[in-house]
C-alpha atoms as a PDB file:
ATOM      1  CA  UNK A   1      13.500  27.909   2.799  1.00  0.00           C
ATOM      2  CA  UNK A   2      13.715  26.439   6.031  1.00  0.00           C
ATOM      3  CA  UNK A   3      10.464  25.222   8.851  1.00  0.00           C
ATOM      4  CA  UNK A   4      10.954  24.349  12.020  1.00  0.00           C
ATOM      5  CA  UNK A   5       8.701  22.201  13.919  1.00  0.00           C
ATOM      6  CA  UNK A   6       7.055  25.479  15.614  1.00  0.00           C
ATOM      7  CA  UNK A   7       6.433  26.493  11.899  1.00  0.00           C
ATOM      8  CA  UNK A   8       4.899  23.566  10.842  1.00  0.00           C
ATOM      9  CA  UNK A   9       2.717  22.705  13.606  1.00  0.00           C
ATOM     10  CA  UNK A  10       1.217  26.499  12.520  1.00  0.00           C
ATOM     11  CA  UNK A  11       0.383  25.015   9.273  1.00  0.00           C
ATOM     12  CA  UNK A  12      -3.106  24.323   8.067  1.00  0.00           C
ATOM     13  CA  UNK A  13      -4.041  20.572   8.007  1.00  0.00           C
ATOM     14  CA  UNK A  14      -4.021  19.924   4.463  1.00  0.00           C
ATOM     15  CA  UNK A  15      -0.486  21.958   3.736  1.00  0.00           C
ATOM     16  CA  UNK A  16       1.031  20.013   6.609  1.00  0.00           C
ATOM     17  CA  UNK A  17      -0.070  16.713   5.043  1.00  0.00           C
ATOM     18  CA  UNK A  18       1.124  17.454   1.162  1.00  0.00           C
ATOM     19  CA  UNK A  19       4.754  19.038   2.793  1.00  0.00           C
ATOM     20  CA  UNK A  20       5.348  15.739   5.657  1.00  0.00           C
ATOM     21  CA  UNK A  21       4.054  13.703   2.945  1.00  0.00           C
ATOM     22  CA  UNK A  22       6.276  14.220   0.401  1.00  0.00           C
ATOM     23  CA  UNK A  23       9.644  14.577   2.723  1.00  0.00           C
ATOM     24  CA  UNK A  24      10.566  11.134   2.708  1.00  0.00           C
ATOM     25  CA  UNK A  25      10.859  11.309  -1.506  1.00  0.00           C
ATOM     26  CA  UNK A  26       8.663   9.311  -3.582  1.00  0.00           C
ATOM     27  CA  UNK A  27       7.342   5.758  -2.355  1.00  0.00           C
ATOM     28  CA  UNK A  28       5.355   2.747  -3.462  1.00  0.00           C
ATOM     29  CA  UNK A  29       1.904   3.123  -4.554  1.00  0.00           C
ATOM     30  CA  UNK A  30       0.027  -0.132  -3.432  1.00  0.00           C
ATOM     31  CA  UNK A  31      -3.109  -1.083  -3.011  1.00  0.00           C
ATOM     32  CA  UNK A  32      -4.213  -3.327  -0.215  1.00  0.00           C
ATOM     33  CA  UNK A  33      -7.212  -6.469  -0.542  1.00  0.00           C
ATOM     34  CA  UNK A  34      -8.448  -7.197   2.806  1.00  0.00           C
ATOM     35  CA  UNK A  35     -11.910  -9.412   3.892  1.00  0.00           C
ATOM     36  CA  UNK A  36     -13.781  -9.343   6.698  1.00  0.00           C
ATOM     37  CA  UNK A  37     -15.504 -12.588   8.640  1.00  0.00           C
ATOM     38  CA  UNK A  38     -18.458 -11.554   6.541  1.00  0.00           C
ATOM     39  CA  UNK A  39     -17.378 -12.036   3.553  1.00  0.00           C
ATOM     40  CA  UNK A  40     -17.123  -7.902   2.729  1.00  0.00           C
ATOM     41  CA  UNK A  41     -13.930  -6.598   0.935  1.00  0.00           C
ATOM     42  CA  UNK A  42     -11.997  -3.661   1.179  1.00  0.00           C
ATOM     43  CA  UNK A  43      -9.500  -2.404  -0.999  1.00  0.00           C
ATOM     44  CA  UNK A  44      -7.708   0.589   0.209  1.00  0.00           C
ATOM     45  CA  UNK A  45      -4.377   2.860  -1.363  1.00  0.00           C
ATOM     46  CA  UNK A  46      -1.222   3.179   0.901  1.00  0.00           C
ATOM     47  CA  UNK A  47       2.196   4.778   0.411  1.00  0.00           C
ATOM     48  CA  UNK A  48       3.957   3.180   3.559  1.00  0.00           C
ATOM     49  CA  UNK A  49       4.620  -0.412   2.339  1.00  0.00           C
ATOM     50  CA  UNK A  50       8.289  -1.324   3.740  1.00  0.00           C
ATOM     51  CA  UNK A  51      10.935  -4.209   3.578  1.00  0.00           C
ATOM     52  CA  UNK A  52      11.212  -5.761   6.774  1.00  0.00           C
ATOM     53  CA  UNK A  53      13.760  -8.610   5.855  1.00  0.00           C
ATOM     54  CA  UNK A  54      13.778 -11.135   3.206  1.00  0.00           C
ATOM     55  CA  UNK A  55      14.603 -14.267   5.685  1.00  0.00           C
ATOM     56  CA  UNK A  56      11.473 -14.558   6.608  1.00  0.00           C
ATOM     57  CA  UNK A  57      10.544 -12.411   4.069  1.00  0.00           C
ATOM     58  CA  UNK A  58       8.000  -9.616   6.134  1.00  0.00           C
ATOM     59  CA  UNK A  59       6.707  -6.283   4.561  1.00  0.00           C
ATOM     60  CA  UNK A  60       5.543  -3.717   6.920  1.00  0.00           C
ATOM     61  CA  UNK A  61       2.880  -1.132   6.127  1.00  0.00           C
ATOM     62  CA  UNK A  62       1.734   1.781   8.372  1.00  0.00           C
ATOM     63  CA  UNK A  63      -2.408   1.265   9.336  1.00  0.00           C
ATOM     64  CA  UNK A  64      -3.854   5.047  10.374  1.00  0.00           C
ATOM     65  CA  UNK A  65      -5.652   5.432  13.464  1.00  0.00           C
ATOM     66  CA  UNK A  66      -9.340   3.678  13.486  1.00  0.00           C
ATOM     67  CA  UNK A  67     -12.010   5.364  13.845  1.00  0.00           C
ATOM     68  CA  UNK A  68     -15.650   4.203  12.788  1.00  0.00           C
ATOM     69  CA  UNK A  69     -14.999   5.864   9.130  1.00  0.00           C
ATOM     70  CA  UNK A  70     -11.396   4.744   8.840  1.00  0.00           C
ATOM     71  CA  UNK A  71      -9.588   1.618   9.692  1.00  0.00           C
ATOM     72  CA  UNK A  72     -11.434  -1.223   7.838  1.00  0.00           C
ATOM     73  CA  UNK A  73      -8.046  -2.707   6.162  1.00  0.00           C
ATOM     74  CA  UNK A  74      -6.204  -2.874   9.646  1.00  0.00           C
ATOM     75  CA  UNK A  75      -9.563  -4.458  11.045  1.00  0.00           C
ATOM     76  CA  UNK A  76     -10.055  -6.945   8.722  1.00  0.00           C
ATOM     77  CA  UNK A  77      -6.592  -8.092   9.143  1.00  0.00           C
ATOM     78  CA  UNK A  78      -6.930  -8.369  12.713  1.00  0.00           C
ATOM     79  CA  UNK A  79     -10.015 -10.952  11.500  1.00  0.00           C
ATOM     80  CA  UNK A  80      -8.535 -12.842   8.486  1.00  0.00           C
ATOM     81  CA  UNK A  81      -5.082 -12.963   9.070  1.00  0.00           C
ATOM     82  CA  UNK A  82      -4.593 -12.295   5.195  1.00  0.00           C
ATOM     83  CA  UNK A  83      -4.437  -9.667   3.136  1.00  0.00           C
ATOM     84  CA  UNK A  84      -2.822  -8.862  -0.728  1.00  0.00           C
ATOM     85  CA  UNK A  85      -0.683  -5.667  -1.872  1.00  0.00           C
ATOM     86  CA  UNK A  86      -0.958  -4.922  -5.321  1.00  0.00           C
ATOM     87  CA  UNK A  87       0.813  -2.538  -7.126  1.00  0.00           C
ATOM     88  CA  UNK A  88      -0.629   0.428  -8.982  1.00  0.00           C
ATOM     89  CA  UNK A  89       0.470   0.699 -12.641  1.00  0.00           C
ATOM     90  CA  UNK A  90      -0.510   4.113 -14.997  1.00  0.00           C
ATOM     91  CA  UNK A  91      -3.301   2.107 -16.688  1.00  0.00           C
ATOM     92  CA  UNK A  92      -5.531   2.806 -13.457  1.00  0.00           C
ATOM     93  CA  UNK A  93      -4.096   5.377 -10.921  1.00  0.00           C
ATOM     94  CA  UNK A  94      -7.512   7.319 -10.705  1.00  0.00           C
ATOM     95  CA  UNK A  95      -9.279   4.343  -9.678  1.00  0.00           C
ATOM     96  CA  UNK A  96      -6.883   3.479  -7.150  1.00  0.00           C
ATOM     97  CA  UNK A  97      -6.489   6.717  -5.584  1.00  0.00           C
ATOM     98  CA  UNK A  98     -10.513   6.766  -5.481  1.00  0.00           C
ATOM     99  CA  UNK A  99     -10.166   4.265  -2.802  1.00  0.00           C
ATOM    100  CA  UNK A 100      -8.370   6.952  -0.276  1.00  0.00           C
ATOM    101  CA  UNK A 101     -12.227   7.929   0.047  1.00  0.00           C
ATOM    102  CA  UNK A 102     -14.360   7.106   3.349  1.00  0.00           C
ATOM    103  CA  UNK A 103     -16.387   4.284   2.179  1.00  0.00           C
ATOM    104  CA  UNK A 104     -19.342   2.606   4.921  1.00  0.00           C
ATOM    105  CA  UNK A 105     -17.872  -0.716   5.759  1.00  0.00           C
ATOM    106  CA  UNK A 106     -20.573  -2.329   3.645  1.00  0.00           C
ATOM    107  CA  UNK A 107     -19.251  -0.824   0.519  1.00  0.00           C
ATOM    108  CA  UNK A 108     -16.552  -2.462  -0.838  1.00  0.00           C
ATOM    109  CA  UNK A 109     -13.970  -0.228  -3.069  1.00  0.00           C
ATOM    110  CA  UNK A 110     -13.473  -2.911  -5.485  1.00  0.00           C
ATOM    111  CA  UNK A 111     -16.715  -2.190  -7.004  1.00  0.00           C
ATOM    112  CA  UNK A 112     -17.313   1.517  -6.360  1.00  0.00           C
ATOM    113  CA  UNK A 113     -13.757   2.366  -7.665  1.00  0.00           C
ATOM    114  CA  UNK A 114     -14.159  -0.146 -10.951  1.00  0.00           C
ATOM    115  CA  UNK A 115     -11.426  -2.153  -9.943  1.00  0.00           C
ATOM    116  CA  UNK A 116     -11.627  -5.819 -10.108  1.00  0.00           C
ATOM    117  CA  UNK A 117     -11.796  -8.850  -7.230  1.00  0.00           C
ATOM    118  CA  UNK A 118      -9.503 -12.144  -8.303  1.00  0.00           C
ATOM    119  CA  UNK A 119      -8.965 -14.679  -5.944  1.00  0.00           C
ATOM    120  CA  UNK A 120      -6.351 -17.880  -5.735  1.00  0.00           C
ATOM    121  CA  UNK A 121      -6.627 -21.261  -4.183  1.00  0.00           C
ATOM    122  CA  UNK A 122      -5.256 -21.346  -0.517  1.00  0.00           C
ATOM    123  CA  UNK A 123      -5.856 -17.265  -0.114  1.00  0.00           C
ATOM    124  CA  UNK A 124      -9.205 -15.573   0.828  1.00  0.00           C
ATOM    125  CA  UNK A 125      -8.539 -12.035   0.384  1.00  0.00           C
ATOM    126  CA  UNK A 126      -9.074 -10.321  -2.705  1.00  0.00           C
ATOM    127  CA  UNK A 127      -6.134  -9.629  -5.325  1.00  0.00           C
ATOM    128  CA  UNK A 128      -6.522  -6.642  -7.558  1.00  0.00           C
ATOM    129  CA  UNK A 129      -7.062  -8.478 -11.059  1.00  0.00           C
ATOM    130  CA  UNK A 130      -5.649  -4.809 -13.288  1.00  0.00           C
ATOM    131  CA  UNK A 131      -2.193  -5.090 -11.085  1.00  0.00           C
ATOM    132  CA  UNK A 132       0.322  -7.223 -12.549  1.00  0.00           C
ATOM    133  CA  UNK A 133       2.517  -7.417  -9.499  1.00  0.00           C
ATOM    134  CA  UNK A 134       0.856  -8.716  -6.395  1.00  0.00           C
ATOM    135  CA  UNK A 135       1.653 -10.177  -3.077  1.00  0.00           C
ATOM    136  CA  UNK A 136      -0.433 -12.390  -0.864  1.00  0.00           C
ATOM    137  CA  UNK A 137       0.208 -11.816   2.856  1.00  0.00           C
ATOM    138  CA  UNK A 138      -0.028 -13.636   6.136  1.00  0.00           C
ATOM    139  CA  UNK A 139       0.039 -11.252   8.964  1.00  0.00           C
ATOM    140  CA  UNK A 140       2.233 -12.087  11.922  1.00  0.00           C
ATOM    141  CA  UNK A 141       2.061  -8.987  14.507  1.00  0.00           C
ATOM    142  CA  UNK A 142       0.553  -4.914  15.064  1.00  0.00           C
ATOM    143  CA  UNK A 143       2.988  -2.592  16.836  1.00  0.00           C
ATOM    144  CA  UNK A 144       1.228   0.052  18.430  1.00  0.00           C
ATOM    145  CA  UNK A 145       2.802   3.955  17.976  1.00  0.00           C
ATOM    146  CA  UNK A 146       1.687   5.475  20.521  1.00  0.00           C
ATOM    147  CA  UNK A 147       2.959   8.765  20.026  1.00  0.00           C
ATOM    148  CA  UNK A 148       0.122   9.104  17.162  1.00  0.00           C
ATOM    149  CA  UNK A 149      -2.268   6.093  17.506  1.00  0.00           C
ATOM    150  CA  UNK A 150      -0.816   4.318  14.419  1.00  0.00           C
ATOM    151  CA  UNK A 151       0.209   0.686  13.914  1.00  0.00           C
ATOM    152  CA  UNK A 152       3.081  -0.782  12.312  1.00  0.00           C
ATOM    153  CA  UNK A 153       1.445  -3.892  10.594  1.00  0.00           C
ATOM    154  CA  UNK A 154       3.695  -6.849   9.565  1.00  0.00           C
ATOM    155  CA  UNK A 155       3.132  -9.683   7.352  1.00  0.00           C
ATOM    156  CA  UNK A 156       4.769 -12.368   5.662  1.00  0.00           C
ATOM    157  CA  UNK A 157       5.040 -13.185   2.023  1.00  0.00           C
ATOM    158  CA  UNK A 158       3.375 -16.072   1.259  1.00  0.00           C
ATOM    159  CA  UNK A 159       2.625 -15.791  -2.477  1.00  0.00           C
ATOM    160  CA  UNK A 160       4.337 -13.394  -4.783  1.00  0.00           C
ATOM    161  CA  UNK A 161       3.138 -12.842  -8.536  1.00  0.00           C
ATOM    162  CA  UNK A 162       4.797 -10.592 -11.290  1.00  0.00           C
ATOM    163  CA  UNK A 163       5.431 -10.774 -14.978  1.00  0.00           C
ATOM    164  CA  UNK A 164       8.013 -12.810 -16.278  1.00  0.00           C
ATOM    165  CA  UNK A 165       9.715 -10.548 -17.688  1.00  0.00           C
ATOM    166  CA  UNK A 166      10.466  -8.501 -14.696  1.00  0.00           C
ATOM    167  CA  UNK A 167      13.181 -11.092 -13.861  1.00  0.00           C
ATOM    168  CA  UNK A 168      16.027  -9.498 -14.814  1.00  0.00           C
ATOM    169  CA  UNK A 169      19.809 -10.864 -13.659  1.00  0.00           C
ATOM    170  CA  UNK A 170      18.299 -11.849 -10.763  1.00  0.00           C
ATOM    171  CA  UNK A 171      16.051  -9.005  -9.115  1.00  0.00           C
ATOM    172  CA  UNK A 172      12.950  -7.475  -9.887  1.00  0.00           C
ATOM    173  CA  UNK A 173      12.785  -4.336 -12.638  1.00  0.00           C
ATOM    174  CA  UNK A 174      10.176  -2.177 -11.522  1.00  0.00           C
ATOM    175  CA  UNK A 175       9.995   0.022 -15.021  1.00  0.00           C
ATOM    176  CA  UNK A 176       9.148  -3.266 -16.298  1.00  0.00           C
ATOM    177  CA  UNK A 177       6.548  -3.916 -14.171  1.00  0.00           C
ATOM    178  CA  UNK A 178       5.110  -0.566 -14.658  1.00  0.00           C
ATOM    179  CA  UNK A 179       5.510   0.120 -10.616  1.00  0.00           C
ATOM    180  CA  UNK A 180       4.195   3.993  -9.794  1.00  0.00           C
ATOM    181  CA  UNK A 181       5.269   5.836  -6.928  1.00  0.00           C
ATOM    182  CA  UNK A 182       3.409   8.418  -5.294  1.00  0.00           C
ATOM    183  CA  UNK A 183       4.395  11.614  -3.087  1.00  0.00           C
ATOM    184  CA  UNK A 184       2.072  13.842  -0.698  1.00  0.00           C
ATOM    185  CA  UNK A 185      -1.251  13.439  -1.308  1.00  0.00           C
ATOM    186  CA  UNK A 186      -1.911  12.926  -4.633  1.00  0.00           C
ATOM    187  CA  UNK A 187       0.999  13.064  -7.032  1.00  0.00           C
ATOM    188  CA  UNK A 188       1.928   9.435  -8.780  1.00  0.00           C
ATOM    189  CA  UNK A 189       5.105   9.354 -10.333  1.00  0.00           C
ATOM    190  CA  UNK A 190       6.481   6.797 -13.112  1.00  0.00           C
ATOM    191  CA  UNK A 191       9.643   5.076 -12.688  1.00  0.00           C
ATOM    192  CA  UNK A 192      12.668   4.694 -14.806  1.00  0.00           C
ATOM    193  CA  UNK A 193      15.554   2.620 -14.035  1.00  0.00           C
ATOM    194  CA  UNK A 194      18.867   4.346 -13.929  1.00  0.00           C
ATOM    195  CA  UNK A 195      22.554   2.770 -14.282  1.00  0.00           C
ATOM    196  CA  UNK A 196      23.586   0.693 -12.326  1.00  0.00           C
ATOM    197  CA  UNK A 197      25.957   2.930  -9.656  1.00  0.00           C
ATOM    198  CA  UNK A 198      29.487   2.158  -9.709  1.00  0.00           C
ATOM    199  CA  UNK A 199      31.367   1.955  -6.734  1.00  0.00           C
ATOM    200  CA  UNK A 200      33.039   4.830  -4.764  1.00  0.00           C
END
């Protein structure tokens, strides 16, 4: 089976969106705590979390075009200047994905999707209290895509929390953490750690 961009432009919108989706392969399911000047939170699901670099160590997420229904998480970044990314782990993958829904601005996802607020000294935004693995942020700069009105948003690590035993030689084990990945627009996979490759 092959498409070319002629066939896939003739797609309907929600076949395009499960097929792009899903071409990159499977990707981190995170959910990111944001709040506003007034005190509101927001807790929304993304896919597009990146590495940037680990000296400083930046993340990079992809914020969708706002409109008045979408766009609160880039928005109250813009405001705060913090935000949290929290991984999604089996125990609550309904709940999370819940938050994909178009919420009014003054209802906050934490609460309508049963998911909990937790807070630390020094950060404002909201951590997700059922992930394990979570990441306070301190955001640093937008890049505009212009080609389709999204923004590259980057941050900086400024607090990182995870089990202890996730520490493994070193690095991070994500089966141990319980880390799910997601594809298109609703499938959540579980990971499993492979060998370790040997070289060519």
């Amino acid at each position: 089976m092959m498409y070319t961009k002629e066939d896939i432009a003739k797609l309907d919108r929600i076949s395009k969106l499960k097929i792009v989706n899903s071409v990159t392969g499977i990707k981190p399911a995170n959910l990111i705590g944001t709040i506003n000047d007034k005190g509101q939170t927001n807790l929304a699901i993304f896919s597009s979390v990146v590495h940037l670099g680990s000296d400083p160590a930046l993340l990079g997420f992809v914020a969708r075009p706002r409109t008045a229904e979408v766009g609160h998480t880039y928005r109250n970044i813009l405001e705060s200047g913090i935000y949290t990314i929290n991984h999604v782990h089996p125990e609550f993958i309904k709940n999370a994905h819940y938050t994909s829904a178009k919420f009014n601005i003054g209802i906050s996802e934490f609460e309508r999707c049963k998911l909990t607020e937790e807070y630390i000294a020094n950060l404002k935004a909201p951590f997700v209290k059922e992930s394990s693995f979570k990441i306070g942020m301190r955001f640093i700069e937008a890049i505009d895509i212009k080609h389709n009105g999204t923004a590259l948003v980057i941050g900086e690590i400024e607090h990182l929390i995870l089990p202890d035993n996730a520490m493994i030689d070193g690095g991070i084990d994500l089966e141990t953490t319980k880390a799910v990945g997601i594809s298109g627009l609703n499938s959540y996979y579980t990971l499993k750690k492979d060998r370790k490759p040997s070289l060519c």
